[in-house]
C-alpha atoms as a PDB file:
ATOM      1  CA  UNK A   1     155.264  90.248  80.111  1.00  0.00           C
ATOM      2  CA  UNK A   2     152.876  92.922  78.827  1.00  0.00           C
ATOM      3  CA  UNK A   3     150.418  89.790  77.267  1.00  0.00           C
ATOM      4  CA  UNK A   4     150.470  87.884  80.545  1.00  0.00           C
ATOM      5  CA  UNK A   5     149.500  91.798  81.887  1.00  0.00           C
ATOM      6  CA  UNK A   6     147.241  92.760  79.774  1.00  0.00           C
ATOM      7  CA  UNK A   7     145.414  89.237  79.759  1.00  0.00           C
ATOM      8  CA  UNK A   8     145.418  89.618  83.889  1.00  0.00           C
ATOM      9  CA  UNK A   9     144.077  92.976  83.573  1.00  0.00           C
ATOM     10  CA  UNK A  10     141.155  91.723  81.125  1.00  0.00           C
ATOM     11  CA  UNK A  11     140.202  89.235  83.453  1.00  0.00           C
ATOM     12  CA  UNK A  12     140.796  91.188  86.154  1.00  0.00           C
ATOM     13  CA  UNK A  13     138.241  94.078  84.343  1.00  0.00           C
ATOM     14  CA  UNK A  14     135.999  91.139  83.043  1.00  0.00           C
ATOM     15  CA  UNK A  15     134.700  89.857  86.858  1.00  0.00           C
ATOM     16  CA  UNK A  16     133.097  93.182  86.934  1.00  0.00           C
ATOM     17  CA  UNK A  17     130.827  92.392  84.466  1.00  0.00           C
ATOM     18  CA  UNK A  18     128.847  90.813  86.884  1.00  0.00           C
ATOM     19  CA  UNK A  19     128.219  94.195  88.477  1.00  0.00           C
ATOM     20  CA  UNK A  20     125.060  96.003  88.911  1.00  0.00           C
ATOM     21  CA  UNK A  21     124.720  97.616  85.111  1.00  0.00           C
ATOM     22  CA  UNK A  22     126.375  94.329  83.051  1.00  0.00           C
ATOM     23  CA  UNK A  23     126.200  95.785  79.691  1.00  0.00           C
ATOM     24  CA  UNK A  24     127.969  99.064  80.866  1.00  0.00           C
ATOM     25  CA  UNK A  25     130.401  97.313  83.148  1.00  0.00           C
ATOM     26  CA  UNK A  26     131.021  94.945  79.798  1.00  0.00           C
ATOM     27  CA  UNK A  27     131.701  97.864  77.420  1.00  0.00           C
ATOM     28  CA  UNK A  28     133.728  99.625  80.043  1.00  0.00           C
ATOM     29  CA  UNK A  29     136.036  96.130  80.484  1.00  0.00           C
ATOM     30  CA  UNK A  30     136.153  96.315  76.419  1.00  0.00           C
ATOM     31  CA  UNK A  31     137.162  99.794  76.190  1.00  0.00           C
ATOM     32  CA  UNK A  32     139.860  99.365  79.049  1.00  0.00           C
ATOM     33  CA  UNK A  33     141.059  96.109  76.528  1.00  0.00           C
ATOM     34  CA  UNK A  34     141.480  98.442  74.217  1.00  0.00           C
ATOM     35  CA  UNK A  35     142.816 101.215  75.565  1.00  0.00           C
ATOM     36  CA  UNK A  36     145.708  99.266  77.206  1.00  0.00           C
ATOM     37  CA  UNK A  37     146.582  97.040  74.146  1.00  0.00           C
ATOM     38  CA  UNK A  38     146.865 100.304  71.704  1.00  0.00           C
ATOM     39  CA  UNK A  39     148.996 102.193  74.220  1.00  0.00           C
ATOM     40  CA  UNK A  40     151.201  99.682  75.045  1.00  0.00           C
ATOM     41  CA  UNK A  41     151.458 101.359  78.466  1.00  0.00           C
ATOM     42  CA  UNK A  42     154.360 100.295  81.220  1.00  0.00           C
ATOM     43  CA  UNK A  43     153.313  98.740  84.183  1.00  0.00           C
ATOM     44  CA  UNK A  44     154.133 102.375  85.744  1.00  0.00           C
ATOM     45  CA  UNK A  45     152.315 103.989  83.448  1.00  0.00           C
ATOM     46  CA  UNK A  46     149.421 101.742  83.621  1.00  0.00           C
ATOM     47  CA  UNK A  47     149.539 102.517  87.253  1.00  0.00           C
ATOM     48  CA  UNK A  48     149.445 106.168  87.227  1.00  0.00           C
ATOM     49  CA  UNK A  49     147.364 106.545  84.009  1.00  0.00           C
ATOM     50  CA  UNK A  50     144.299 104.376  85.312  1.00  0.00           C
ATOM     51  CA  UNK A  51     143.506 106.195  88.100  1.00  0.00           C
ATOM     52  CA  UNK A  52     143.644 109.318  86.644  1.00  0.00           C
ATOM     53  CA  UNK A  53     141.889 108.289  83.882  1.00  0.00           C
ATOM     54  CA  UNK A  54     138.501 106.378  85.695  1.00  0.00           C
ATOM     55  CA  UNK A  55     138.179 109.713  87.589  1.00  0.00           C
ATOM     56  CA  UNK A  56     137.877 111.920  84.632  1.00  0.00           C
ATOM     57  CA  UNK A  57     135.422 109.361  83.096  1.00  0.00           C
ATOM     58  CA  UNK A  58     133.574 108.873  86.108  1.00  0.00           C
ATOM     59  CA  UNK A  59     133.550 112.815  86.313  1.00  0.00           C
ATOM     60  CA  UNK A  60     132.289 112.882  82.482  1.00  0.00           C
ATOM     61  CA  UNK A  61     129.155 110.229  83.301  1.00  0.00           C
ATOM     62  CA  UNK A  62     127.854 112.753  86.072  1.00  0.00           C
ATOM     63  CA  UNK A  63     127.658 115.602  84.225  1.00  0.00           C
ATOM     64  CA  UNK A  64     126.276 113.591  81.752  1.00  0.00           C
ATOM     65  CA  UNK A  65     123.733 111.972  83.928  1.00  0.00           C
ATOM     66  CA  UNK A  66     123.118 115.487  85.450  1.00  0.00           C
ATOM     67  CA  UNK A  67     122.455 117.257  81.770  1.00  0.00           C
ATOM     68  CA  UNK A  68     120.449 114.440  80.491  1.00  0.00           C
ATOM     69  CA  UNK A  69     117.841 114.442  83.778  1.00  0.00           C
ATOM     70  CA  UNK A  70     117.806 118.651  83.852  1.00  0.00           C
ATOM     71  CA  UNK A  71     116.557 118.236  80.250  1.00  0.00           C
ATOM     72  CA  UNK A  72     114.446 115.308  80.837  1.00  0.00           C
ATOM     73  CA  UNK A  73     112.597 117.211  84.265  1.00  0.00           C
ATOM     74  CA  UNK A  74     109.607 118.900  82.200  1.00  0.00           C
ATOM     75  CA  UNK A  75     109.282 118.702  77.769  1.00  0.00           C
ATOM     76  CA  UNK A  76     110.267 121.272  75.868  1.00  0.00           C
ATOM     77  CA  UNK A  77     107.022 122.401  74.266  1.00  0.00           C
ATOM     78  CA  UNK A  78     105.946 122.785  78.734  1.00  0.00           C
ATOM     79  CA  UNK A  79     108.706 125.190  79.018  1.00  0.00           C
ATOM     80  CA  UNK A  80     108.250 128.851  79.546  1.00  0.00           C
ATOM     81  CA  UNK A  81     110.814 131.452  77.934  1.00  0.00           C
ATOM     82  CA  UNK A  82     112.762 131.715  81.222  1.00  0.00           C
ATOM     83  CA  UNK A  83     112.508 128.207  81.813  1.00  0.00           C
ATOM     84  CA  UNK A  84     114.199 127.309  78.363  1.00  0.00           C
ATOM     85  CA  UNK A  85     116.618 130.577  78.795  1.00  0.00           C
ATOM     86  CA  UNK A  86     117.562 128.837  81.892  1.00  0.00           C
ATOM     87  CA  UNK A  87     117.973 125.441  80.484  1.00  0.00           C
ATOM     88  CA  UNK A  88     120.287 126.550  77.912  1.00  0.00           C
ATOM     89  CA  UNK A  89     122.611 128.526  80.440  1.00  0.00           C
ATOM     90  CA  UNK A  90     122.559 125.010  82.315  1.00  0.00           C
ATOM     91  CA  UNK A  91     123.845 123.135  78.895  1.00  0.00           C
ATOM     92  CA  UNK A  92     126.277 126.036  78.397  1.00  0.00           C
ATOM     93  CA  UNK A  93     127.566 125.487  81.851  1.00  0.00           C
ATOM     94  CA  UNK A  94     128.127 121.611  81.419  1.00  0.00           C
ATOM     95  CA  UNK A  95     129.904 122.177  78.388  1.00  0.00           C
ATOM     96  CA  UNK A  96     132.485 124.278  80.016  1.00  0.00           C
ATOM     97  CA  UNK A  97     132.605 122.361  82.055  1.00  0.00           C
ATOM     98  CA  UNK A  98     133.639 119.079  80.195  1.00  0.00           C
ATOM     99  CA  UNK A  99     136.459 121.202  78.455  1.00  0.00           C
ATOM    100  CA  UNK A 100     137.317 121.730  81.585  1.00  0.00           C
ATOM    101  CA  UNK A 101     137.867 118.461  82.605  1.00  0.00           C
ATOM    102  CA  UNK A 102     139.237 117.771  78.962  1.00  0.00           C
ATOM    103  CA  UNK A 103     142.124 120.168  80.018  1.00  0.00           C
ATOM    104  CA  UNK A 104     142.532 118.967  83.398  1.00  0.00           C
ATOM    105  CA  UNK A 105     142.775 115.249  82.275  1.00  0.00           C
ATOM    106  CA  UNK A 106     145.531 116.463  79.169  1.00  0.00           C
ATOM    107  CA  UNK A 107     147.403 118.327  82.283  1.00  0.00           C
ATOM    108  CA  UNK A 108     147.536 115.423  84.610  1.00  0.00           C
ATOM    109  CA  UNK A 109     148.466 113.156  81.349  1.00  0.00           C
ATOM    110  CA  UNK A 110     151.215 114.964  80.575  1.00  0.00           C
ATOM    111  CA  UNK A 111     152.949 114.748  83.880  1.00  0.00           C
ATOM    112  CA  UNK A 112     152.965 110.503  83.162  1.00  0.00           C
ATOM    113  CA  UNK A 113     153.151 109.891  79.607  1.00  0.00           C
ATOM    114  CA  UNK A 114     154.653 111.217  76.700  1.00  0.00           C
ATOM    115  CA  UNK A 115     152.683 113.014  74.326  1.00  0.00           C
ATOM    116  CA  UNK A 116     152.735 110.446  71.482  1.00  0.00           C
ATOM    117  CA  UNK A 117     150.571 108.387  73.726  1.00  0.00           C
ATOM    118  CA  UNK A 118     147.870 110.834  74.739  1.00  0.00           C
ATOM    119  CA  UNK A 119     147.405 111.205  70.603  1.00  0.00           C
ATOM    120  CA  UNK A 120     147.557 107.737  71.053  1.00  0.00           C
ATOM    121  CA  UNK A 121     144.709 107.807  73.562  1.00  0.00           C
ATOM    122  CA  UNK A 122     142.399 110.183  71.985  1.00  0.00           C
ATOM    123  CA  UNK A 123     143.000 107.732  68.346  1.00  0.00           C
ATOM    124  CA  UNK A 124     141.765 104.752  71.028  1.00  0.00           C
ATOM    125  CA  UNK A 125     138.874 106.114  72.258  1.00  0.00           C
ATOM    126  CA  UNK A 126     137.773 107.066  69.040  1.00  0.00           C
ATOM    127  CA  UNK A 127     138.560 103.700  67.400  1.00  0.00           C
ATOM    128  CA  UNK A 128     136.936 102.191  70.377  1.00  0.00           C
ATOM    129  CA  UNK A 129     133.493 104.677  70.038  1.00  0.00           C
ATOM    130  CA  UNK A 130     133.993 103.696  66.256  1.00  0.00           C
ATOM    131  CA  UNK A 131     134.205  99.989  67.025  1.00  0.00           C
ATOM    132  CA  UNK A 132     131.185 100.653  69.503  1.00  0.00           C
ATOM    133  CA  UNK A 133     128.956 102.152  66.569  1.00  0.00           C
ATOM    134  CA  UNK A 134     129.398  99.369  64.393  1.00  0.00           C
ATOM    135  CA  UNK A 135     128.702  96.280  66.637  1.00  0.00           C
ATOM    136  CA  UNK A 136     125.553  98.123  67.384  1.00  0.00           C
ATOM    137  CA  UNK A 137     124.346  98.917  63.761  1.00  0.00           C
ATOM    138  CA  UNK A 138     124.944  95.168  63.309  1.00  0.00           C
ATOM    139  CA  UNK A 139     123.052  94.002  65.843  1.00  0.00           C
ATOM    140  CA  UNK A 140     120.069  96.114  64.666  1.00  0.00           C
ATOM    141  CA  UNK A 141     120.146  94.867  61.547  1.00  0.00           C
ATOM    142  CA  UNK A 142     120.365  90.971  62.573  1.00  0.00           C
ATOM    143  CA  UNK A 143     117.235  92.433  64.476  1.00  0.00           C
ATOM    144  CA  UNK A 144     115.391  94.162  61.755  1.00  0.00           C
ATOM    145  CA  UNK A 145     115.899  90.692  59.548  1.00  0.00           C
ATOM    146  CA  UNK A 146     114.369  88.350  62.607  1.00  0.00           C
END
């Protein structure tokens, strides 16, 4: 039962490839492969954790997206004291406020799933980031060699 599930939800994940971004949608529908087959989640599990889950990611990418174009609005060697002073409080700020989030997601996780599994989690994500890294130094060196 979990295959037939977890092959449903890859499909399922995989038609969004076809979205605006492809090669984000793509990773995304790799990383939510992963994820699922090393937690081994229940079908209620799977149903409470994704949710909860795509927020706090989809939370993460803004305040990503928000750092990276406050530090990409004028170049460093432009900035002014104040300016830089400012731009530092700013990066401060975001980083509070991703452990923030951090804590918030662990809370909400622990209400669903055991704790074994959110170890589990944070071991996936990291596998998957791992995984991630080493497709793309490949790549780059097939490209180097061409």
């Amino acid at each position: 039962m979990k295959t037939i599930t977890l092959f449903i939800l890859t499909l399922f994940v995989s038609a969004s490839v076809f979205a605006q971004r492809p090669d984000r949608e793509k990773i995304k529908a790799l990383k939510i492969a992963h994820i699922t087959e090393q937690l081994d989640l229940t079908e209620t599990e799977a149903q409470k954790f994704w949710p909860i889950y795509n927020a706090n990611e989809d939370a993460k990418s803004k305040l990503r997206e928000a750092s990276m174009n406050r530090r990409k609005e004028q170049p460093i060697e432009e900035l002014t004291e104040s300016e830089a002073k400012s731009l530092l409080l700013d990066m401060e700020k975001t980083e509070k406020q991703k452990v923030a989030l951090e804590s918030k997601l662990l809370n909400q996780l622990l209400e669903i799933l055991p704790a074994k599994k959110i170890i589990k989690l944070y071991q996936a994500e990291r596998s998957f980031k791992q995984k991630m890294f080493e497709e793309y130094k490949k790549r780059h060196a097939n490209e180097k060699r061409n």
